[in-house]
N, C-alpha and C. Protein backbone atom coordinates (compact mmCIF):
# COMPACT_ATOMS: atom_id res chain seq x y z
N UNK A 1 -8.12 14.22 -13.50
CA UNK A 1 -9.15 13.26 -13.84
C UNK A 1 -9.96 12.97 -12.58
N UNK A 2 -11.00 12.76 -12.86
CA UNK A 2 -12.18 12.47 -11.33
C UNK A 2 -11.91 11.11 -11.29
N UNK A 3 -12.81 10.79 -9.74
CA UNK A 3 -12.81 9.61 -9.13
C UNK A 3 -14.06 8.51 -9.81
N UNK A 4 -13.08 7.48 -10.71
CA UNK A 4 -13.86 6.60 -11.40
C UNK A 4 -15.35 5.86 -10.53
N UNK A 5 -15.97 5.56 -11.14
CA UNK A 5 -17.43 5.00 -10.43
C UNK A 5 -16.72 3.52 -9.43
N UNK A 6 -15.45 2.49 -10.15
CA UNK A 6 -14.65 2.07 -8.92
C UNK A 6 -14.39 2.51 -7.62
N UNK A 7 -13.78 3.47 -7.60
CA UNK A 7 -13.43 4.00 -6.60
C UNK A 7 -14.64 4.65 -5.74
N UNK A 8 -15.74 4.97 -6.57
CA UNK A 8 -16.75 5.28 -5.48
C UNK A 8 -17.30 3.76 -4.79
N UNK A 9 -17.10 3.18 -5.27
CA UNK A 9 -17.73 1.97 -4.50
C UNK A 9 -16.55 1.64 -3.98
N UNK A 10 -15.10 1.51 -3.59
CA UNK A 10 -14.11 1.09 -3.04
C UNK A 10 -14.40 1.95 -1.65
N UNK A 11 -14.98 3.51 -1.74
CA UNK A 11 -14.68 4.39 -0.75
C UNK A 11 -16.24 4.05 -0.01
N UNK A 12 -16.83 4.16 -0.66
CA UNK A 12 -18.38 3.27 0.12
C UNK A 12 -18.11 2.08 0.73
N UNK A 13 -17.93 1.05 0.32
CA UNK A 13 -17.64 -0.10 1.47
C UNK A 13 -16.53 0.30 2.15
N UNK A 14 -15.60 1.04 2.36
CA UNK A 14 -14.52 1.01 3.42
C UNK A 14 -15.20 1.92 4.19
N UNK A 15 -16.14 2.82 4.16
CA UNK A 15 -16.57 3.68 4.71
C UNK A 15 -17.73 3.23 5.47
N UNK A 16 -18.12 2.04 5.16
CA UNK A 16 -19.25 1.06 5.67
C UNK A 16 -18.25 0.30 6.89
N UNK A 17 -17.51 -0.44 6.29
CA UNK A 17 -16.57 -1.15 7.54
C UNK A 17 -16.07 -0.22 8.32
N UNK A 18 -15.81 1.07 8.26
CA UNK A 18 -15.30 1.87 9.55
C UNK A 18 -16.18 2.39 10.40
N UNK A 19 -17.67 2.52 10.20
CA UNK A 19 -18.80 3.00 10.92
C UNK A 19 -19.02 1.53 11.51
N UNK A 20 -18.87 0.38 10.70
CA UNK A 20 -18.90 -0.84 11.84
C UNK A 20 -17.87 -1.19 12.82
N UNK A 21 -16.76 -0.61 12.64
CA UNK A 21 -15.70 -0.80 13.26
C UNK A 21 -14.90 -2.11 13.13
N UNK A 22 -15.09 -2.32 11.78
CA UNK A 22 -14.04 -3.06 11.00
C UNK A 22 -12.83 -3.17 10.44
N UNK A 23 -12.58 -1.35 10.37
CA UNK A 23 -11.25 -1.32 9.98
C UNK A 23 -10.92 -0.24 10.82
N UNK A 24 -9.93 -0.63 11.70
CA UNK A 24 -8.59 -0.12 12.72
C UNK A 24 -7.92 0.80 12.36
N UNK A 25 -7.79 1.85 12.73
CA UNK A 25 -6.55 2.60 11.98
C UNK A 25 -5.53 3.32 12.99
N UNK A 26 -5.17 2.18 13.88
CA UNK A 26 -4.57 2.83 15.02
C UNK A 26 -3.09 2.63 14.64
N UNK A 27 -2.90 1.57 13.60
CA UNK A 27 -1.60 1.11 13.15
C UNK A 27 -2.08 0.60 11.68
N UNK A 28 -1.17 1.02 10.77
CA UNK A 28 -1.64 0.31 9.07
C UNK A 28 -0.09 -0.12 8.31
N UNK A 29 0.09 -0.83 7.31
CA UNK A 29 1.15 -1.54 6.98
C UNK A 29 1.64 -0.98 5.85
N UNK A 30 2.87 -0.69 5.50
CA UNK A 30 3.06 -0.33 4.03
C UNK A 30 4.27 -1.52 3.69
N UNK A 31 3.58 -1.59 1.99
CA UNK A 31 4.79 -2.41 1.09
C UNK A 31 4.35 -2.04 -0.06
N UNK A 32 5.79 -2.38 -0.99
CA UNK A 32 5.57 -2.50 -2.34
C UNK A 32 6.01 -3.98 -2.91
N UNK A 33 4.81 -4.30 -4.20
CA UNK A 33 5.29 -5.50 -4.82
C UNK A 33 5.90 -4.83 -6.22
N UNK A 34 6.50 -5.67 -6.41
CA UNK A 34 6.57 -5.78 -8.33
C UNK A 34 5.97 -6.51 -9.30
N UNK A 35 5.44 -6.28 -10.50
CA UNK A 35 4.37 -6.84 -11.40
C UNK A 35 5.21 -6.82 -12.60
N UNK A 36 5.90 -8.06 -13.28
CA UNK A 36 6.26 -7.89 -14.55
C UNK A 36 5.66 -7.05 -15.60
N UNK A 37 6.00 -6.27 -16.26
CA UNK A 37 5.32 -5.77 -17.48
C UNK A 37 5.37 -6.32 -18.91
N UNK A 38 4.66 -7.15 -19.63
CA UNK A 38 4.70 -7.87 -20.98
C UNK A 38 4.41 -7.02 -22.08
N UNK A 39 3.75 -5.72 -22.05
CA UNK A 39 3.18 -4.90 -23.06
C UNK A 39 3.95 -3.85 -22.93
N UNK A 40 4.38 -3.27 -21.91
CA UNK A 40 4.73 -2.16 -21.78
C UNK A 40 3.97 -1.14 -21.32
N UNK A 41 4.20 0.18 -21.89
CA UNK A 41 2.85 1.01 -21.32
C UNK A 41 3.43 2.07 -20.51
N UNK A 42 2.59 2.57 -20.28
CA UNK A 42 2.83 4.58 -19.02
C UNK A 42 3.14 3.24 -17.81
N UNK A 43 3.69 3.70 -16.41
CA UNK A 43 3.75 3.47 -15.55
C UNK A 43 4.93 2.15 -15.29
N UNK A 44 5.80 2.21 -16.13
CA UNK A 44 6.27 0.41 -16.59
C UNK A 44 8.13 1.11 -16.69
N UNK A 45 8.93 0.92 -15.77
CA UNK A 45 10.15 1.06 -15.25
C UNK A 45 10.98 -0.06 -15.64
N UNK A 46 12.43 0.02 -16.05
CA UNK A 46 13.39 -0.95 -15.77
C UNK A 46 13.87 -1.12 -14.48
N UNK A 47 14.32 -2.47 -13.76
CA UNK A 47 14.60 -3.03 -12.55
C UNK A 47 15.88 -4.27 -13.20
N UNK A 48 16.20 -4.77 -12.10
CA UNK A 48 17.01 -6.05 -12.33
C UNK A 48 16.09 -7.14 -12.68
N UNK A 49 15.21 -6.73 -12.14
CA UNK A 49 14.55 -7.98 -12.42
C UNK A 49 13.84 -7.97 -14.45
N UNK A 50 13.97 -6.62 -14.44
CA UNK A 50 13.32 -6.86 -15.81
C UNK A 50 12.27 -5.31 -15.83
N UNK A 51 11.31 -5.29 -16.56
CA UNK A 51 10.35 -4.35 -16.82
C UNK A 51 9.38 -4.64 -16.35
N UNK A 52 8.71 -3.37 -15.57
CA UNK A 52 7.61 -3.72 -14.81
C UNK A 52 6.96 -2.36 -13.79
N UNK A 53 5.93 -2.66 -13.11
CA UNK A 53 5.04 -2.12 -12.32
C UNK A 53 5.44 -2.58 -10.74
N UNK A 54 5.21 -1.38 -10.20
CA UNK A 54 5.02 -1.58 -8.53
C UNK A 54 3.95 -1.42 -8.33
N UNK A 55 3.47 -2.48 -7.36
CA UNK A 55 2.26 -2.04 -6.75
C UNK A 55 2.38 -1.56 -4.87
N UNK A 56 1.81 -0.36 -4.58
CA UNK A 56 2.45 0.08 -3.35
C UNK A 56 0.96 0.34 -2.47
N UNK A 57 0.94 -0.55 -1.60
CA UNK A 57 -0.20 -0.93 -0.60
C UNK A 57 -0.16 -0.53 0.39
N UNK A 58 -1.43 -0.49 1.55
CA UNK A 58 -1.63 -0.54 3.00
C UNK A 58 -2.31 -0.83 3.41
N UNK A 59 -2.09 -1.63 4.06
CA UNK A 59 -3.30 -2.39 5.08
C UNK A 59 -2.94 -2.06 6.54
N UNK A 60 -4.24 -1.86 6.83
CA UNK A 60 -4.67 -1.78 8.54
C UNK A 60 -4.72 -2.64 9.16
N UNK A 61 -4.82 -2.77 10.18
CA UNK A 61 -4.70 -3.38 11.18
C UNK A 61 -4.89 -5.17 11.53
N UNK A 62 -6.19 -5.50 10.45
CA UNK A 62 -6.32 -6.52 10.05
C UNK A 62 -6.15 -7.11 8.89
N UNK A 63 -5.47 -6.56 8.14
CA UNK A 63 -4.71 -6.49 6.66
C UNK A 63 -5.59 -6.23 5.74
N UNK A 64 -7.02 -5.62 6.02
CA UNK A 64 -7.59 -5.19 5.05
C UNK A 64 -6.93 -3.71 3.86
N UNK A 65 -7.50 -4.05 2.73
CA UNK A 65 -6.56 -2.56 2.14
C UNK A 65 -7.41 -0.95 2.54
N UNK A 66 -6.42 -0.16 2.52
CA UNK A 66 -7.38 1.17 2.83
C UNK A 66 -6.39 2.30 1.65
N UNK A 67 -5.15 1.47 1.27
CA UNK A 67 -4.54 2.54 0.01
C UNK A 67 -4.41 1.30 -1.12
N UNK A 68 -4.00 2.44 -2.05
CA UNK A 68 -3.59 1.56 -3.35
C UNK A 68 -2.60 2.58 -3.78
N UNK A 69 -1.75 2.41 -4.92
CA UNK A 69 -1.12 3.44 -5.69
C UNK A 69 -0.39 2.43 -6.78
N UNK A 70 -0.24 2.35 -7.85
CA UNK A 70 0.44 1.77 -9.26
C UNK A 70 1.75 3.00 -9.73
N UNK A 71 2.78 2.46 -10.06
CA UNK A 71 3.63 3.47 -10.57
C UNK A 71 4.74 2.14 -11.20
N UNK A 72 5.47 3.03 -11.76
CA UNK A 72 6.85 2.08 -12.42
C UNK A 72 7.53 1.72 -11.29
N UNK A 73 8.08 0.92 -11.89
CA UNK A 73 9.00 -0.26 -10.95
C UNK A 73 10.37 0.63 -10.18
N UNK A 74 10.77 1.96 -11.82
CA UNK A 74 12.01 2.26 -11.04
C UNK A 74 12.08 2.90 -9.30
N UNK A 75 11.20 3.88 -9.12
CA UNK A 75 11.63 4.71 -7.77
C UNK A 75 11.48 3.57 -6.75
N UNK A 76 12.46 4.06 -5.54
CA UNK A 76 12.45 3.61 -4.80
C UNK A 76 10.63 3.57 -3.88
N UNK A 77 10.56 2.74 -3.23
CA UNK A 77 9.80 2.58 -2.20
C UNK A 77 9.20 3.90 -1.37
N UNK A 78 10.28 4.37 -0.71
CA UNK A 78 10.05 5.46 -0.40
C UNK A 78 9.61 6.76 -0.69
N UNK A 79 9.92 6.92 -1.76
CA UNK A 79 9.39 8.19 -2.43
C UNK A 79 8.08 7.98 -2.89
N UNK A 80 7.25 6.84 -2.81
CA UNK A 80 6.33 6.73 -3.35
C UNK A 80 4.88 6.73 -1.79
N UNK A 81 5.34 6.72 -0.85
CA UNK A 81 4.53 6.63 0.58
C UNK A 81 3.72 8.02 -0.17
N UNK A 82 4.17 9.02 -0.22
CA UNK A 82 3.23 10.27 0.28
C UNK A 82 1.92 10.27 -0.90
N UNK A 83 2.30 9.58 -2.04
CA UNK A 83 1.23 9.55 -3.01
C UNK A 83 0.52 8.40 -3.14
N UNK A 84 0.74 7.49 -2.56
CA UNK A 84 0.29 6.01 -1.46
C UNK A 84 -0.78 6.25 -0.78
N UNK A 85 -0.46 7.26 0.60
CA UNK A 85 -1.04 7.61 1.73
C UNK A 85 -2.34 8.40 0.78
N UNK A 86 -1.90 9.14 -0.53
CA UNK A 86 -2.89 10.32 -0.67
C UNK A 86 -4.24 9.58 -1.63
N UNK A 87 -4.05 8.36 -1.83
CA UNK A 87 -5.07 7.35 -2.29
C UNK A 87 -6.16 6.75 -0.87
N UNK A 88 -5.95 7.07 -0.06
CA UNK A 88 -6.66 6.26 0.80
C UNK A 88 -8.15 5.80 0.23
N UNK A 89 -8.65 5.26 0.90
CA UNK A 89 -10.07 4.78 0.70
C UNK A 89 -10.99 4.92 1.89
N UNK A 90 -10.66 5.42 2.99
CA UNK A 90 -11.44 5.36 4.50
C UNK A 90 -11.36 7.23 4.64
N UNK A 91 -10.38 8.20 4.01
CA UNK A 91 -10.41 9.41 3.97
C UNK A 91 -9.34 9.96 5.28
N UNK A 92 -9.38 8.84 6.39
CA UNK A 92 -7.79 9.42 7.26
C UNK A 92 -7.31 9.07 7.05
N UNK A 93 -6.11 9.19 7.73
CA UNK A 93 -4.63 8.46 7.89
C UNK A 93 -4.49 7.48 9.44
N UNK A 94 -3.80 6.29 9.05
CA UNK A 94 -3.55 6.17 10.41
C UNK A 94 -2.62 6.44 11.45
N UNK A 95 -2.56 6.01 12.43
CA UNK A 95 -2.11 6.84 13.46
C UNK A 95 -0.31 6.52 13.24
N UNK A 96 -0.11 5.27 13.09
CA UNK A 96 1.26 4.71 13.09
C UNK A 96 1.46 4.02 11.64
N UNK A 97 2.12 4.02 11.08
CA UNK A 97 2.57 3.22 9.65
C UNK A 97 3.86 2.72 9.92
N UNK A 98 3.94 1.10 9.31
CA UNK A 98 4.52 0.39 9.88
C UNK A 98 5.66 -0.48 8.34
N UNK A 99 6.87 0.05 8.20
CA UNK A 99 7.17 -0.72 7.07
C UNK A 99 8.54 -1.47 7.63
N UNK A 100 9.55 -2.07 6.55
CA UNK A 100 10.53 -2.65 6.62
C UNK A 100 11.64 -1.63 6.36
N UNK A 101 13.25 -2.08 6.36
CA UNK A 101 13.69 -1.32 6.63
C UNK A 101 13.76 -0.08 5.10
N UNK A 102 13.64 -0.09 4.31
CA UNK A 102 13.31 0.57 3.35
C UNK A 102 12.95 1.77 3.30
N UNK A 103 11.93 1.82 4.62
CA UNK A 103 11.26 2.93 5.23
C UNK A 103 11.96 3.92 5.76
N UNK A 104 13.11 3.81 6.61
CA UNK A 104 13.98 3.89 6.95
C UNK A 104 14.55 5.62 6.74
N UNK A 105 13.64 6.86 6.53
CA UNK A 105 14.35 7.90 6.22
C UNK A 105 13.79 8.76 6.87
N UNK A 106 15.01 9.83 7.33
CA UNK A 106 14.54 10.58 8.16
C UNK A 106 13.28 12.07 7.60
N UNK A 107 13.91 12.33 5.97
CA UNK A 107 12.55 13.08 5.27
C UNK A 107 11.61 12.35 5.76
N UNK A 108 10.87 11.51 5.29
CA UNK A 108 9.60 10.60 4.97
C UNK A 108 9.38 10.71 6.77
N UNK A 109 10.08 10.43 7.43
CA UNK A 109 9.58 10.35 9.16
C UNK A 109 8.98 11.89 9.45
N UNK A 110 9.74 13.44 9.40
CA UNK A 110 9.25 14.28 9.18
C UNK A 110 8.19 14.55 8.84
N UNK A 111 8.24 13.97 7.18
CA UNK A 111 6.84 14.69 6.54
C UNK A 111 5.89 13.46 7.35
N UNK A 112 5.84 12.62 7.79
CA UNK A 112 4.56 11.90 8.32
C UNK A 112 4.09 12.28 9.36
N UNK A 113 5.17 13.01 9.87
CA UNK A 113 5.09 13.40 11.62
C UNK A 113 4.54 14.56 11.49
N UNK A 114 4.48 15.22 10.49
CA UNK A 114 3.83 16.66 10.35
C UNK A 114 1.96 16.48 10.07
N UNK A 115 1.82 15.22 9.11
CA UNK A 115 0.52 14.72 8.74
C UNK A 115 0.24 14.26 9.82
N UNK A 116 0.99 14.24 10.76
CA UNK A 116 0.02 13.05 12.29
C UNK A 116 0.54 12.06 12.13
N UNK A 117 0.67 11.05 11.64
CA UNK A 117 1.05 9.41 11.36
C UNK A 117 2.88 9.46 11.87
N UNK A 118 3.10 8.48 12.57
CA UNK A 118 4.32 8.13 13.47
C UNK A 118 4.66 6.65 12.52
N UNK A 119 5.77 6.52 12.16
CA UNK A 119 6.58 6.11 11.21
C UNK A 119 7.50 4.62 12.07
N UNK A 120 7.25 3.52 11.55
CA UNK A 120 8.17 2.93 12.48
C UNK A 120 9.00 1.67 11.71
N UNK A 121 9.89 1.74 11.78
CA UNK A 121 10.48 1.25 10.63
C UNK A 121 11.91 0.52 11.16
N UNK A 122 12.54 -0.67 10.82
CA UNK A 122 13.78 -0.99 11.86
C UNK A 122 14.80 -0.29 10.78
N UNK A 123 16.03 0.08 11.85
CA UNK A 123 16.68 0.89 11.65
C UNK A 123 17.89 0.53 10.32
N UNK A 124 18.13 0.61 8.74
CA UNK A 124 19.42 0.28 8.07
C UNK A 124 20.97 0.10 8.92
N UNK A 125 21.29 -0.87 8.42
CA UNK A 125 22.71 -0.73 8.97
C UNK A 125 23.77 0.52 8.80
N UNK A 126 24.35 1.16 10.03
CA UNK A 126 24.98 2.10 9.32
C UNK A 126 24.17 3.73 10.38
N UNK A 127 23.21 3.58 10.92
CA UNK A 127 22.27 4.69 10.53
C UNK A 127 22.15 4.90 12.47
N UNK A 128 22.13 6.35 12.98
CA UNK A 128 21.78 6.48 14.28
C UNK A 128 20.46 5.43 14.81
N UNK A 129 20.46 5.03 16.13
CA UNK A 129 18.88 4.73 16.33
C UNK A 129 17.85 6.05 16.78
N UNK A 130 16.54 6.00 16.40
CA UNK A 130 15.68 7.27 16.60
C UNK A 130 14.65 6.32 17.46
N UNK A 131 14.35 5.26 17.57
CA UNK A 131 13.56 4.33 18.24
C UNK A 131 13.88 3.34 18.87
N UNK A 132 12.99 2.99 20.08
CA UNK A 132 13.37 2.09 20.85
C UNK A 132 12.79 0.45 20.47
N UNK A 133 13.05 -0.43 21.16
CA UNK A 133 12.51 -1.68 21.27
C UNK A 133 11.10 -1.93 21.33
N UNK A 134 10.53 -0.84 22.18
CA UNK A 134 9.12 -0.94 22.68
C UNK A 134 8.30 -0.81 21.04
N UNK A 135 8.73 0.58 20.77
CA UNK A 135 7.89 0.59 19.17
C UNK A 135 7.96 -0.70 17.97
N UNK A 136 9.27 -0.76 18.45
CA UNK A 136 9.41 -1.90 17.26
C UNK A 136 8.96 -3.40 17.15
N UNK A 137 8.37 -2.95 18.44
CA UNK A 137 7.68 -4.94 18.76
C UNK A 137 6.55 -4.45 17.74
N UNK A 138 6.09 -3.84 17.11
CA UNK A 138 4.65 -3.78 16.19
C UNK A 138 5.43 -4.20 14.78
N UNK A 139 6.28 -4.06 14.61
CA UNK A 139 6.85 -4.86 13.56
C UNK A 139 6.49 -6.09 12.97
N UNK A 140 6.77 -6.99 14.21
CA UNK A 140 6.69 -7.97 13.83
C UNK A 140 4.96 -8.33 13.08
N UNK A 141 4.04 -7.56 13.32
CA UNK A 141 2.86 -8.11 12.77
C UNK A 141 2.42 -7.19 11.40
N UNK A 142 3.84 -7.07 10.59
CA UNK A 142 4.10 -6.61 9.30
C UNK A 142 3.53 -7.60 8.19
N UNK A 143 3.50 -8.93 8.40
CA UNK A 143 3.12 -9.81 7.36
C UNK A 143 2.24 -9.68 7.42
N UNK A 144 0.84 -9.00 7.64
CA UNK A 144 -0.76 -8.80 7.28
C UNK A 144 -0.12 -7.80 5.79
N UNK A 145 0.81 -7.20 5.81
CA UNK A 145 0.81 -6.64 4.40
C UNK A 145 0.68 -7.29 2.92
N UNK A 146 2.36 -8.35 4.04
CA UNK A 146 2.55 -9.62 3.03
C UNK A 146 1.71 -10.32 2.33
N UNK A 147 -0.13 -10.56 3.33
CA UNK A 147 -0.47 -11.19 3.04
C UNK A 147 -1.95 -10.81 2.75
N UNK A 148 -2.15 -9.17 2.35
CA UNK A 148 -2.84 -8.57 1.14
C UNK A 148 -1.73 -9.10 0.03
N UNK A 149 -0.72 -8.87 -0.27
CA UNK A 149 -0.07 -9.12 -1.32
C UNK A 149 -0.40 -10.73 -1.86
N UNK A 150 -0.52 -11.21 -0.79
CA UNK A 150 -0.71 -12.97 -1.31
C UNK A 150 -2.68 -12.58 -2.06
N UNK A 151 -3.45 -12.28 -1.04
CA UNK A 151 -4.73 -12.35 -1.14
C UNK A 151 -4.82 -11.58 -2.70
N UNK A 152 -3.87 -10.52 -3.23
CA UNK A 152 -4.46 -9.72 -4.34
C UNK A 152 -3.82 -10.70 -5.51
N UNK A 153 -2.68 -11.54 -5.07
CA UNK A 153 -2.25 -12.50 -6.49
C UNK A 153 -2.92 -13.66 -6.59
N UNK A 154 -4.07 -13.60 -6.02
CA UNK A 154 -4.74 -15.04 -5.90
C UNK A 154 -5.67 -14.90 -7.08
N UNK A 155 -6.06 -13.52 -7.60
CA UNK A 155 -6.70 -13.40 -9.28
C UNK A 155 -5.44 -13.60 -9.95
N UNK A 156 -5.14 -14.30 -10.79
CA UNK A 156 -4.23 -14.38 -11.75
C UNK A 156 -3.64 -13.10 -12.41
N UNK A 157 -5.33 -12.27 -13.05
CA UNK A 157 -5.03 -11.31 -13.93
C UNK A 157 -3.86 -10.22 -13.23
N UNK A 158 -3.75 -10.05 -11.89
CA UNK A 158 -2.70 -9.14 -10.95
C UNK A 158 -1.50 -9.47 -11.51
N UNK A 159 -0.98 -10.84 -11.05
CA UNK A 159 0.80 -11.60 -11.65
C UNK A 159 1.50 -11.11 -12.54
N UNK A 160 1.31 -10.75 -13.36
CA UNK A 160 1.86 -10.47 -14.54
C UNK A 160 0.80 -9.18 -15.31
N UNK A 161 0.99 -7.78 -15.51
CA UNK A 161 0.69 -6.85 -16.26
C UNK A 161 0.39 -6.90 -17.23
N UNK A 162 -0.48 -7.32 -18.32
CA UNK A 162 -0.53 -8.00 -19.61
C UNK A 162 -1.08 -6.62 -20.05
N UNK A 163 -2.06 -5.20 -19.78
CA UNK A 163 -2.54 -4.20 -19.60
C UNK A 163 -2.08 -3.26 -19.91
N UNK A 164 -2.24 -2.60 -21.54
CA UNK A 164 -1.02 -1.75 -21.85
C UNK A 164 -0.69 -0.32 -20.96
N UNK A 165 -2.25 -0.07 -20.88
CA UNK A 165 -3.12 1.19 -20.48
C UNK A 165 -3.01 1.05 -18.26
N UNK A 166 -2.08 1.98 -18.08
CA UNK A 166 -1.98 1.97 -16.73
C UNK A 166 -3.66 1.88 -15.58
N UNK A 167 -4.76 2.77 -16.20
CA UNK A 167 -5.77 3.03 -15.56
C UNK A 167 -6.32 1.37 -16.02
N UNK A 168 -6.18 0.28 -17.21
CA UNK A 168 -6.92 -0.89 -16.72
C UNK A 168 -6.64 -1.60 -15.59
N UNK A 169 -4.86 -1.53 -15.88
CA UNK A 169 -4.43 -2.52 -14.57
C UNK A 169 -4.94 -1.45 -12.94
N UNK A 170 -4.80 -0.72 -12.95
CA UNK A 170 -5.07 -0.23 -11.88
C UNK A 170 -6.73 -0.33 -11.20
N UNK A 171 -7.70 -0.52 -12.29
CA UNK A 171 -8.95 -1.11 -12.08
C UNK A 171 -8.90 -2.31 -12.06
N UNK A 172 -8.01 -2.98 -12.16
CA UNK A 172 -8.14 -4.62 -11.71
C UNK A 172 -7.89 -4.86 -10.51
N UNK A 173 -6.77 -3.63 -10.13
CA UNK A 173 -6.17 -3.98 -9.16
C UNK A 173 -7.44 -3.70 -7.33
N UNK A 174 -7.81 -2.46 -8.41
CA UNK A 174 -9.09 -1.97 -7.23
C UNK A 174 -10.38 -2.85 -7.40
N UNK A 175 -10.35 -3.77 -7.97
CA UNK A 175 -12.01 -4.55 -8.24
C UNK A 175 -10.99 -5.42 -7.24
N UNK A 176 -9.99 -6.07 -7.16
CA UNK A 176 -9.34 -7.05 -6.24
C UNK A 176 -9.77 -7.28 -4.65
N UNK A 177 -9.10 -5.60 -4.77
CA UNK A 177 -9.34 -4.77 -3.39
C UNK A 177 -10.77 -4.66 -3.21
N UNK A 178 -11.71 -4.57 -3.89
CA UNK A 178 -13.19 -4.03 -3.37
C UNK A 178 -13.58 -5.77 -3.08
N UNK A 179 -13.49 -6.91 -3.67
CA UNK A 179 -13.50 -8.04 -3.30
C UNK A 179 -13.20 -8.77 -2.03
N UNK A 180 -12.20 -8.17 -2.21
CA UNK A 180 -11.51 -8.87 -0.92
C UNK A 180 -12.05 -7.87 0.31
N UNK A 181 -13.13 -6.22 0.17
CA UNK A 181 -13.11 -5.60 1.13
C UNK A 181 -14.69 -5.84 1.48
N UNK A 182 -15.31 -6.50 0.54
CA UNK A 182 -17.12 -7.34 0.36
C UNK A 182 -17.37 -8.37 1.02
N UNK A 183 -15.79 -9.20 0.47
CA UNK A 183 -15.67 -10.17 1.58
C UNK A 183 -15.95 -10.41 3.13
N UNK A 184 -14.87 -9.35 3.67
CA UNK A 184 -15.16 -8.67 5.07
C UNK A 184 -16.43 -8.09 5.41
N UNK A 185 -17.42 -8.05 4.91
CA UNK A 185 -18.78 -7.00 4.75
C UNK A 185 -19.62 -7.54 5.06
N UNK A 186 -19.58 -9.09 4.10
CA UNK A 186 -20.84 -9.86 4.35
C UNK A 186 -20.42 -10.71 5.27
């Protein structure tokens, strides 16, 4: 399927803020949320928590978004980065990607390290260390992810999946994102 007339305007203004030098991509953030599902629908997984949608983000440097990706709730976190990363909206990658420990695998460090992007993630209990202290002080300025996640539940329609059809919610989710990236613009 081609790139909806959304997404051409999502990739136009991010492409506007990077010729202004608005969006950073020397370091960018990854997380996933969860979105109850009430209808059901393609993309809609069982969890403990119930039925539902992930939503799996990244923000740069100043927590603006530059990925998106929607999928079911079940897979893990991880398996979902490489089709994450392959949504961008600015057309690179950044240099360092920065998650919680979740991130945490030595595949996923590989395949990023092969794309260019350096992986930094604190280490699971249990697990060799591959990194030092120095990298991991960028950690701590992980909550710009957190807090796209706050900025995209501040439309209601996000909270809860009411959207049977995966491609509506996923255009809500990108009109969110182009909002919040207009914002920064003007």
């Amino acid at each position: 399927m081609g790139e909806s007339r959304l997404e051409r305007v999502l990739h136009a203004i991010a492409a506007t803020l990077r010729e202004q030098g608005r969006i950073d991509l020397t370091e960018a953030f990854i997380d996933g949320t969860f979105v109850p599902a009430k209808r059901g629908g393609a993309a809609v997984g069982p969890t403990k928590r119930g039925k539902g949608t992930k939503i799996m983000a990244v923000a740069e440097r100043s927590g603006l978004p530059i990925a998106l990706h929607i999928d079911s709730a079940s897979p893990h976190e991880v398996t979902l980065v490489e089709d994450t990363l392959a949504t961008t909206f600015v057309g690179d990658l950044p240099e360092r990607l920065i998650g919680d420990k979740a991130y945490d695998s030595d595949r996923l460090d590989e395949v990023l390290r092969n794309g260019g992007v350096g992986m930094i993630a604190p280490h699971r209990k249990g697990r060799r260390k591959t990194q030092d202290g120095r990298t991991l002080r960028r950690y701590r300025r992980r909550w710009k992810v957190e807090r796209l996640f706050a900025w995209l539940f501040c439309w209601r329609r996000l909270v809860v999946r009411y959207e049977y059809h995966v491609e509506n919610f996923l255009g809500l989710v990108q009109l969110a994102c182009l909002l919040i990236l207009l914002r920064r613009l003007g």
